[in-house]
N, C-alpha and C. Protein backbone atom coordinates (compact mmCIF):
# COMPACT_ATOMS: atom_id res chain seq x y z
N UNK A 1 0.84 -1.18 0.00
CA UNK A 1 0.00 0.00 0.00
C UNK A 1 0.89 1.25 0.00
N UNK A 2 0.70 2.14 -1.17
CA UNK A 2 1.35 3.60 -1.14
C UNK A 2 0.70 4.11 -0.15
N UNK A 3 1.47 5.93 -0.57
CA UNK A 3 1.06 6.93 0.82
C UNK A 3 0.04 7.58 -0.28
N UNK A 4 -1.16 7.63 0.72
CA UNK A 4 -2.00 8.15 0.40
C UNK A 4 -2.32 10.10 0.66
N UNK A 5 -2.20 10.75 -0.98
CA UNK A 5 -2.54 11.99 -0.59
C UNK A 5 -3.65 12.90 -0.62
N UNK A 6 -4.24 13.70 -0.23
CA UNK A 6 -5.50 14.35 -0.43
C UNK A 6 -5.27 15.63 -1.42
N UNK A 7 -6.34 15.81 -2.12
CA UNK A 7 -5.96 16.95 -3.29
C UNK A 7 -6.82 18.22 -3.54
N UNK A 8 -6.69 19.00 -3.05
CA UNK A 8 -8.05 20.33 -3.29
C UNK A 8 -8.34 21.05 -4.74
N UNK A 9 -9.12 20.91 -5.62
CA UNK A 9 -9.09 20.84 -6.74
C UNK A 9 -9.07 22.79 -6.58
N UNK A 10 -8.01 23.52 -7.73
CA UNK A 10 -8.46 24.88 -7.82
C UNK A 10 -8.36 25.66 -9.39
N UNK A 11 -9.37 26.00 -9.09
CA UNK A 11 -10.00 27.13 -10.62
C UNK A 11 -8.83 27.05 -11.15
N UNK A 12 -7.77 28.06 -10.95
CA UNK A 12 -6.54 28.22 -12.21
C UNK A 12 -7.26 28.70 -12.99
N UNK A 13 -6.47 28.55 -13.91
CA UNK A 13 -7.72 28.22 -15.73
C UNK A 13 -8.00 27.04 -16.39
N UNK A 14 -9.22 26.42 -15.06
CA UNK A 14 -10.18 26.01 -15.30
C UNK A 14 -9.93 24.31 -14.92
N UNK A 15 -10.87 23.57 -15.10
CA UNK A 15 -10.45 22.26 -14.92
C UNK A 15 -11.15 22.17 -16.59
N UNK A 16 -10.89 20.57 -16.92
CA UNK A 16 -11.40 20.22 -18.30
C UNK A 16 -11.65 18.88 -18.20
N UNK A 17 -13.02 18.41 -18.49
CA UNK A 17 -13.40 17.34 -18.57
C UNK A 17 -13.60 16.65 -20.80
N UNK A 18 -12.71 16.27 -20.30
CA UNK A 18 -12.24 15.53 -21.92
C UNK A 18 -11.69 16.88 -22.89
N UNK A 19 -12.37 17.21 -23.33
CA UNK A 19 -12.35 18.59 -24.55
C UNK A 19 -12.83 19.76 -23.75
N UNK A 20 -14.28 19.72 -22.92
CA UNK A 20 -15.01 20.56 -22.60
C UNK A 20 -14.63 21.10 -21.53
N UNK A 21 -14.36 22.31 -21.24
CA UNK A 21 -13.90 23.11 -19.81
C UNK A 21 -15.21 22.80 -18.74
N UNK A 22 -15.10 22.94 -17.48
CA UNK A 22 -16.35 22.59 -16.50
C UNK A 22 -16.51 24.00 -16.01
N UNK A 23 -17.13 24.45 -15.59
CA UNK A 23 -17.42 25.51 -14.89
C UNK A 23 -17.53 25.35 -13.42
N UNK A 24 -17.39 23.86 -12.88
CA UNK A 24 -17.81 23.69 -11.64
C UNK A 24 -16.03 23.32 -11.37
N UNK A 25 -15.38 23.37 -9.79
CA UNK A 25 -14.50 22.90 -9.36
C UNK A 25 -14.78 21.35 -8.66
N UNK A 26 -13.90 20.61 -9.11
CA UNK A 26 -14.41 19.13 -8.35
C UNK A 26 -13.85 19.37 -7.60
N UNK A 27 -14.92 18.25 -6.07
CA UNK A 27 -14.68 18.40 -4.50
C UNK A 27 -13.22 18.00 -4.70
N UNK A 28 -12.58 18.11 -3.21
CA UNK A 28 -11.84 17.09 -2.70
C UNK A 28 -11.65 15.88 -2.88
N UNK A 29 -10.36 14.78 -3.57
CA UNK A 29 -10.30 13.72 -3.44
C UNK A 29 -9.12 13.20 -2.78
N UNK A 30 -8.75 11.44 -2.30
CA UNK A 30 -7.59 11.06 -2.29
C UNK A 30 -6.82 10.53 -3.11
N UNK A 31 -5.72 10.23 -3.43
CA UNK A 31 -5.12 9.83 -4.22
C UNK A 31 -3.95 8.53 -3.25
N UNK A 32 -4.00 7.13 -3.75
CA UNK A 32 -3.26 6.46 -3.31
C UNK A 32 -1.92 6.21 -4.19
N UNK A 33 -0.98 6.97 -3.48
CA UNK A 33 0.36 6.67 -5.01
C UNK A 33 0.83 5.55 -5.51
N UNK A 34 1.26 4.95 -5.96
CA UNK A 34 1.83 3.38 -6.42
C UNK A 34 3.20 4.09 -7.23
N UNK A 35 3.50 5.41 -7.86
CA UNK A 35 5.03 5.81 -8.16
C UNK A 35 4.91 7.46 -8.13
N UNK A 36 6.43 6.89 -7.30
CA UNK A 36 7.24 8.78 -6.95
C UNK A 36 8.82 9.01 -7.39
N UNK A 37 8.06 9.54 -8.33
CA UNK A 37 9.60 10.22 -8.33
C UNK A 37 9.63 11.80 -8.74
N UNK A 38 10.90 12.48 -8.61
CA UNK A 38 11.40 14.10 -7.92
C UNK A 38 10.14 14.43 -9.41
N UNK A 39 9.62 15.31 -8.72
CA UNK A 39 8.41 16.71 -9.65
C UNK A 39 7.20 15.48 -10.14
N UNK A 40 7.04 14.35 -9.99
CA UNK A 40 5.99 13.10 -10.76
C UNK A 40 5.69 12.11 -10.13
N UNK A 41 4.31 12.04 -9.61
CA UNK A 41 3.41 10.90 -8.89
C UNK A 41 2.38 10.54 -10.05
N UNK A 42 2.16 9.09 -9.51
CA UNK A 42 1.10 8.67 -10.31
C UNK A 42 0.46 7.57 -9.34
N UNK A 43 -1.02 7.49 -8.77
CA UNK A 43 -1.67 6.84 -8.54
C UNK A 43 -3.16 6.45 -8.67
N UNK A 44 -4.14 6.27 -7.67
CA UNK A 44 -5.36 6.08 -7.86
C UNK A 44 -6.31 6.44 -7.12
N UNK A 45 -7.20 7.15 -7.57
CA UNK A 45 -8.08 8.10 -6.90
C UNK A 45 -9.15 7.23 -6.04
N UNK A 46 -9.21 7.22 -4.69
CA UNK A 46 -9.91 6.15 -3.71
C UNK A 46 -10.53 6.48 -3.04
N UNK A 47 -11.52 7.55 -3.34
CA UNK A 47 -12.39 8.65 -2.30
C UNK A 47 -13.62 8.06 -2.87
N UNK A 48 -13.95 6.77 -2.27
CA UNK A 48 -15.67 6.29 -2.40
C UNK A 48 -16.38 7.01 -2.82
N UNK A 49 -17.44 6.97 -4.09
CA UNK A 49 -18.79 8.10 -3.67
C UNK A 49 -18.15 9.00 -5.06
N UNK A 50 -16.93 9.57 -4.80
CA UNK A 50 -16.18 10.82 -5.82
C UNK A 50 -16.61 10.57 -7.17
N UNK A 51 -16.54 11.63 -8.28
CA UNK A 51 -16.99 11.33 -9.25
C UNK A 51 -15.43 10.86 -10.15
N UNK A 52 -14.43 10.84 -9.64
CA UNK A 52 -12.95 10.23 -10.18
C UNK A 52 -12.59 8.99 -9.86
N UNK A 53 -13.47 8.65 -8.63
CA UNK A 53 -13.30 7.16 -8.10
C UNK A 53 -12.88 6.10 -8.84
N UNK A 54 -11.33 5.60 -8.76
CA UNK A 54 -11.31 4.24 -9.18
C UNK A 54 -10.27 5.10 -11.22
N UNK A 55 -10.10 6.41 -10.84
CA UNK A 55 -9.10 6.78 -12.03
C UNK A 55 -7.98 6.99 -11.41
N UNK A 56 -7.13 6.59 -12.56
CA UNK A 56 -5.58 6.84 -12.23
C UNK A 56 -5.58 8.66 -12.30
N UNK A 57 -4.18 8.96 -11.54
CA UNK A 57 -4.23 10.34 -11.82
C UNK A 57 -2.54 10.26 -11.68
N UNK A 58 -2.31 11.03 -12.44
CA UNK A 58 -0.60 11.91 -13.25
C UNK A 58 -0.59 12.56 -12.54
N UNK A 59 0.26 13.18 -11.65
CA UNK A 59 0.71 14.47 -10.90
C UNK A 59 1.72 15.29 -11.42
N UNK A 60 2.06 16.58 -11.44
CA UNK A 60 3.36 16.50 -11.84
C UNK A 60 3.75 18.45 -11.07
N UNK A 61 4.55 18.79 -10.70
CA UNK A 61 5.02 19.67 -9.56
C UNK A 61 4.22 21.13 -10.94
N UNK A 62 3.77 22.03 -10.14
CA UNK A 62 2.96 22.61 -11.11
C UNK A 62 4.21 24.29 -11.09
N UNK A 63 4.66 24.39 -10.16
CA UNK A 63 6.08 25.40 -9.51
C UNK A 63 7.30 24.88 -9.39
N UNK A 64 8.14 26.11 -10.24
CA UNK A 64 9.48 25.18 -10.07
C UNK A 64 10.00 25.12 -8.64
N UNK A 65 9.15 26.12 -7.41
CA UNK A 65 9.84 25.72 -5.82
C UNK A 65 8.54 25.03 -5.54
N UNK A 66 8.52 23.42 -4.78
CA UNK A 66 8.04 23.32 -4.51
C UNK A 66 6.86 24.22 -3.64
N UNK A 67 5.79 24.24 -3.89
CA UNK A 67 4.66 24.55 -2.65
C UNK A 67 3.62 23.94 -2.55
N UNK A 68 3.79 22.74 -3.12
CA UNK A 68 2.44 21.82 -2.76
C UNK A 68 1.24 22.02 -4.20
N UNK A 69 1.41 22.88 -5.03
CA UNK A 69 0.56 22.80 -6.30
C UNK A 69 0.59 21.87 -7.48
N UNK A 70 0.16 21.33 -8.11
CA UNK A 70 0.18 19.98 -8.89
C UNK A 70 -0.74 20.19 -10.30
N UNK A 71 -0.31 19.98 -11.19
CA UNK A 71 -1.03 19.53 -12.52
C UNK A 71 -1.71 17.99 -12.42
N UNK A 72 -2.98 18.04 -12.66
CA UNK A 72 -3.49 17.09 -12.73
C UNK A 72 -4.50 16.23 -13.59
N UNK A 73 -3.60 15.20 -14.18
CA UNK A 73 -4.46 14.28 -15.38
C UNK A 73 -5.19 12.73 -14.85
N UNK A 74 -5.97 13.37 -14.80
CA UNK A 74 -6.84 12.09 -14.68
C UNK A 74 -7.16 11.38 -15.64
N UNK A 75 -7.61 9.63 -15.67
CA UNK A 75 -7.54 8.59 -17.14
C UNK A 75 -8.52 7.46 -16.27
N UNK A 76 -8.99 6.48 -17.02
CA UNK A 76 -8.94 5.26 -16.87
C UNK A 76 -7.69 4.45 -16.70
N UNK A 77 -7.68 3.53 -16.00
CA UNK A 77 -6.67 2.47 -16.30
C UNK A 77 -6.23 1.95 -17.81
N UNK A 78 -5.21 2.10 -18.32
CA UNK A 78 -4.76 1.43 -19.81
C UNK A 78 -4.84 2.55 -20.92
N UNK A 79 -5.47 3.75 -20.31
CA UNK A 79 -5.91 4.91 -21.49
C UNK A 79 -4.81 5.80 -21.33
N UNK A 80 -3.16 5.45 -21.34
CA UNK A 80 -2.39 6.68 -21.06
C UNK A 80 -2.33 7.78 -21.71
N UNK A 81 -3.23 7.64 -23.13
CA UNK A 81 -2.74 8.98 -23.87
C UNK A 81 -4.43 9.63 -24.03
N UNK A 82 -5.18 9.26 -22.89
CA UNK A 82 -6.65 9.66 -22.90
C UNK A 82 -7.30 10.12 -22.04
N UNK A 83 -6.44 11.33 -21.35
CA UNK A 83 -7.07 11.95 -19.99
C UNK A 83 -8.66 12.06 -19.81
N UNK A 84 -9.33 11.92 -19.18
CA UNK A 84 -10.89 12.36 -18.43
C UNK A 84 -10.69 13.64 -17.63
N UNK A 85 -10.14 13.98 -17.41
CA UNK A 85 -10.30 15.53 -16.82
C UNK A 85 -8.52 15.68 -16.48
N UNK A 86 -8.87 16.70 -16.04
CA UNK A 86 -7.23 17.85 -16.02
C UNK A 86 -7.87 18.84 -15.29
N UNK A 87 -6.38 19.56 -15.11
CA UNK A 87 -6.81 20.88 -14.09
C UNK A 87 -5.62 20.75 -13.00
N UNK A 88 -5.71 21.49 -11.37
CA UNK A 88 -4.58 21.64 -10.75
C UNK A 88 -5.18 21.75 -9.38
N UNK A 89 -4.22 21.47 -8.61
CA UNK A 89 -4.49 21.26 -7.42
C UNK A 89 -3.40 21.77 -5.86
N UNK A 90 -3.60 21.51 -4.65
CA UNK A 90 -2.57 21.90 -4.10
C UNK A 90 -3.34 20.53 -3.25
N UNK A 91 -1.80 20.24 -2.96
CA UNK A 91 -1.55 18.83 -1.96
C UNK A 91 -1.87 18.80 -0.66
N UNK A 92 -3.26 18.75 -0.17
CA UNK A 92 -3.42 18.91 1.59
C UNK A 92 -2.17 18.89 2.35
N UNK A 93 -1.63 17.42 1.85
CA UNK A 93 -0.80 17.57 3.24
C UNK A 93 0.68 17.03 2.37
N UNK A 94 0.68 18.52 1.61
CA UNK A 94 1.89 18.79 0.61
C UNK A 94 3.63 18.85 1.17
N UNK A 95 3.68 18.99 2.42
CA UNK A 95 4.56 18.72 3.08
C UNK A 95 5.38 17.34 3.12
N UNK A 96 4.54 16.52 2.94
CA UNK A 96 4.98 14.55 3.26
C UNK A 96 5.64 14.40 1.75
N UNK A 97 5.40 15.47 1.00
CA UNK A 97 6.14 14.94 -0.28
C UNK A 97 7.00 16.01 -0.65
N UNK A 98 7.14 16.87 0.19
CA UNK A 98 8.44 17.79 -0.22
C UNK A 98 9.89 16.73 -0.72
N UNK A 99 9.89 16.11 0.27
CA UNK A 99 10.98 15.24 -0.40
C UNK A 99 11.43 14.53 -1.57
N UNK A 100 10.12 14.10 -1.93
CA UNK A 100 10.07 13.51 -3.90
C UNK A 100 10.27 14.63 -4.75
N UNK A 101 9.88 15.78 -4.43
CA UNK A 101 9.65 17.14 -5.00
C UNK A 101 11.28 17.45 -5.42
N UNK A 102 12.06 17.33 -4.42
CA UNK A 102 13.65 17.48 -4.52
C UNK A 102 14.59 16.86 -5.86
C-alpha cells in the first residue's frame, strides 16, 4: 500500500473534462500513489462516492519551488494517452512529499 494523498481541486484556468472546460470545481479527493519520483506521482483516486473514483491520476510539480501545487491528469486504467479531466491542485498535506519534489 502507497502513501496516500489528499488533493483540493483549484480554478486556475479552469479544470477540463475531456475537450469541454467545466465551470464547476471538483470536491476534494484522495489519491493512493503506487510511483514517486522528484516533480511526478502517479496513482489512484480512492475517495468512495467521488466522481474520479477508481481513475488513475498523473501528478506532476505545477512550480518550479516546490509549494504543494500539482497539474493534474486524470484517465482510466490502460488509457495513457486519454485523460478524463485535467486541471490543478494543491496537496493537503503537501509537506509529506516535499521530499520527492527534490
Amino acid at each position: 500500500m502507497g502513501q496516500t494523498i489528499t488533493l483540493r481541486p483549484i480554478y486556475g484556468w479552469g479544470w477540463v473534462s475531456g475537450s469541454i472546460e467545466r465551470r464547476d470545481v471538483p470536491a476534494s479527493f484522495s489519491v493512493e500513489l503506487d510511483v514517486t519520483t522528484p516533480g511526478k506521482w502517479r496513482g489512484t483516486v480512492i475517495s468512495a462516492g467521488h466522481e474520479f473514483f477508481g481513475l488513475v491520476a498523473d501528478l506532476t510539480q505545477r512550480h518550479a519551488e516546490w509549494d504543494g501545487h500539482v497539474n493534474v491528469q486524470l484517465r482510466y486504467a490502460g488509457f495513457d494517452d486519454l485523460p478524463q479531466e485535467a486541471g490543478y491542485a494543491q496537496v493537503a498535506n503537501h509537506l509529506s512529499l516535499a521530499r520527492a519534489a527534490d
